[in-house]
Protein backbone atom coordinates (compact mmCIF):
# COMPACT_ATOMS: atom_id res chain seq x y z
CA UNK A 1 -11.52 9.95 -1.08
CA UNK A 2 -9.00 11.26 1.13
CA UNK A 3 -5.19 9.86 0.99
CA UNK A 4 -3.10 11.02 3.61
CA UNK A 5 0.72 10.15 3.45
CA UNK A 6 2.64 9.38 6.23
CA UNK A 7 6.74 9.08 6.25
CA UNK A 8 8.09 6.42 7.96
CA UNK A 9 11.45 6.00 9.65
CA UNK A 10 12.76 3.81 6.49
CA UNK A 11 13.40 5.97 3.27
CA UNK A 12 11.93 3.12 1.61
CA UNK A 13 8.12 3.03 3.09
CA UNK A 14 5.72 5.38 3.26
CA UNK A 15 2.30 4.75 5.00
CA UNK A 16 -1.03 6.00 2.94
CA UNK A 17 -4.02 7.01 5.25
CA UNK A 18 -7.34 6.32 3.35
CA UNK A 19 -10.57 7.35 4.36
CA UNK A 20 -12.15 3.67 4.20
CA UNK A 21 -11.12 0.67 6.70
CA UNK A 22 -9.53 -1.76 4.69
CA UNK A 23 -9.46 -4.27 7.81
CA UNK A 24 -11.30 -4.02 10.78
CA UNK A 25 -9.73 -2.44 14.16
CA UNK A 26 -6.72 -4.04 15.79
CA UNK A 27 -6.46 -6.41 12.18
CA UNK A 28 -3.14 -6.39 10.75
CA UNK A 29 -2.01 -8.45 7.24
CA UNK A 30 1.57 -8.02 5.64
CA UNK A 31 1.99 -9.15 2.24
CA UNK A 32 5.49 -9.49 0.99
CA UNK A 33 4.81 -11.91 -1.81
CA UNK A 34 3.03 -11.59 -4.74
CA UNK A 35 1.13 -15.00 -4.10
CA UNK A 36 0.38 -14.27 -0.77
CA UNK A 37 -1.10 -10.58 -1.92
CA UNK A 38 -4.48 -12.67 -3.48
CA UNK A 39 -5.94 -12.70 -0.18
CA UNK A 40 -6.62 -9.21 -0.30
CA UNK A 41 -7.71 -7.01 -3.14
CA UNK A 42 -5.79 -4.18 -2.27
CA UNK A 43 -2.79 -6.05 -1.41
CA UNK A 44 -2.98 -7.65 -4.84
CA UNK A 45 -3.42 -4.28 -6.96
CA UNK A 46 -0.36 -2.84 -4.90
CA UNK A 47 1.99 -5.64 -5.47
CA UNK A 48 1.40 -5.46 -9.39
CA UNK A 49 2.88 -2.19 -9.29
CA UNK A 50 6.68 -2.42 -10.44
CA UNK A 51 9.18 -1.20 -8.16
CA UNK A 52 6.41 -2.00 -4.87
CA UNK A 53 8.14 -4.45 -2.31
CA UNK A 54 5.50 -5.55 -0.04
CA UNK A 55 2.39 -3.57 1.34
CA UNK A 56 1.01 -4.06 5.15
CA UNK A 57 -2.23 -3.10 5.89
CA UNK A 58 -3.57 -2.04 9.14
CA UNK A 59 -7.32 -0.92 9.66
CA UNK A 60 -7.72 2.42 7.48
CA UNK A 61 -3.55 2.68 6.79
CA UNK A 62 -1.65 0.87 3.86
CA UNK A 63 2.40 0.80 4.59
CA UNK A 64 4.44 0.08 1.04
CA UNK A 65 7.95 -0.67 0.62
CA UNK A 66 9.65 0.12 -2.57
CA UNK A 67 12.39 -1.75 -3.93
CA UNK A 68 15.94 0.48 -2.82
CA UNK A 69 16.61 0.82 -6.36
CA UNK A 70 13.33 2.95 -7.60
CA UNK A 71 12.46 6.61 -6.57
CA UNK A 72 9.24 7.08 -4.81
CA UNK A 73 8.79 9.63 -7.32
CA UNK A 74 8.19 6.93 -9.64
CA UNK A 75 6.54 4.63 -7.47
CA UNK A 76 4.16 6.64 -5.24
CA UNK A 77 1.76 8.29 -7.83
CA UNK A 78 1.00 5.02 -9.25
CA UNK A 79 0.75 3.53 -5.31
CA UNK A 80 -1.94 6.45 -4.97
CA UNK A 81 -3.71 5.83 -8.27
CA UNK A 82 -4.60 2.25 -7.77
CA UNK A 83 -5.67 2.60 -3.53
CA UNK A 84 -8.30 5.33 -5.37
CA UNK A 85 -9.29 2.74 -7.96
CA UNK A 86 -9.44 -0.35 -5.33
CA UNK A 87 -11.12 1.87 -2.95
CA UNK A 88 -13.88 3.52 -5.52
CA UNK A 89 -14.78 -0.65 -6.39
């Protein structure tokens, strides 16, 4: 499966391409609470990663914000570990 990352304007999200539409066309759903984040398997896996603010996702893209405090160098390999995992279920 193919991940493509995508900066954003904000330091703080990044967008991740995948290969597989997680919604279909023109669909949008943000999550920004961890309750909320059940409706949506992905959602839910992203938003049990520490330091992960809230996750939208848009067709075949996934947008994550981190919290301002964490490093995407700690947060991002484990934000592209579990889309492969959700993805390969």
């Amino acid at each position: 499966m193919t991940i493509n990352v995508i900066p954003t304007r904000s330091e703080h999200t990044i967008t991740f391409k995948v290969s597989k539409a997680l919604l279909p066309y023109g669909k949008s759903l943000p999550f920004s609470e961890p309750e909320t984040s059940e409706l949506h398997p992905m959602a839910k896996a992203l938003m049990a990663i520490s330091g992960v603010n809230s996750t939208w996702i848009m067709g075949n893209e996934i947008m994550v914000t981190k919290d301002t405090d964490i490093r995407w160098a700690t947060v991002k390999p484990k934000v592209m570990e579990t889309i492969r995992k959700v993805q390969a279920n």
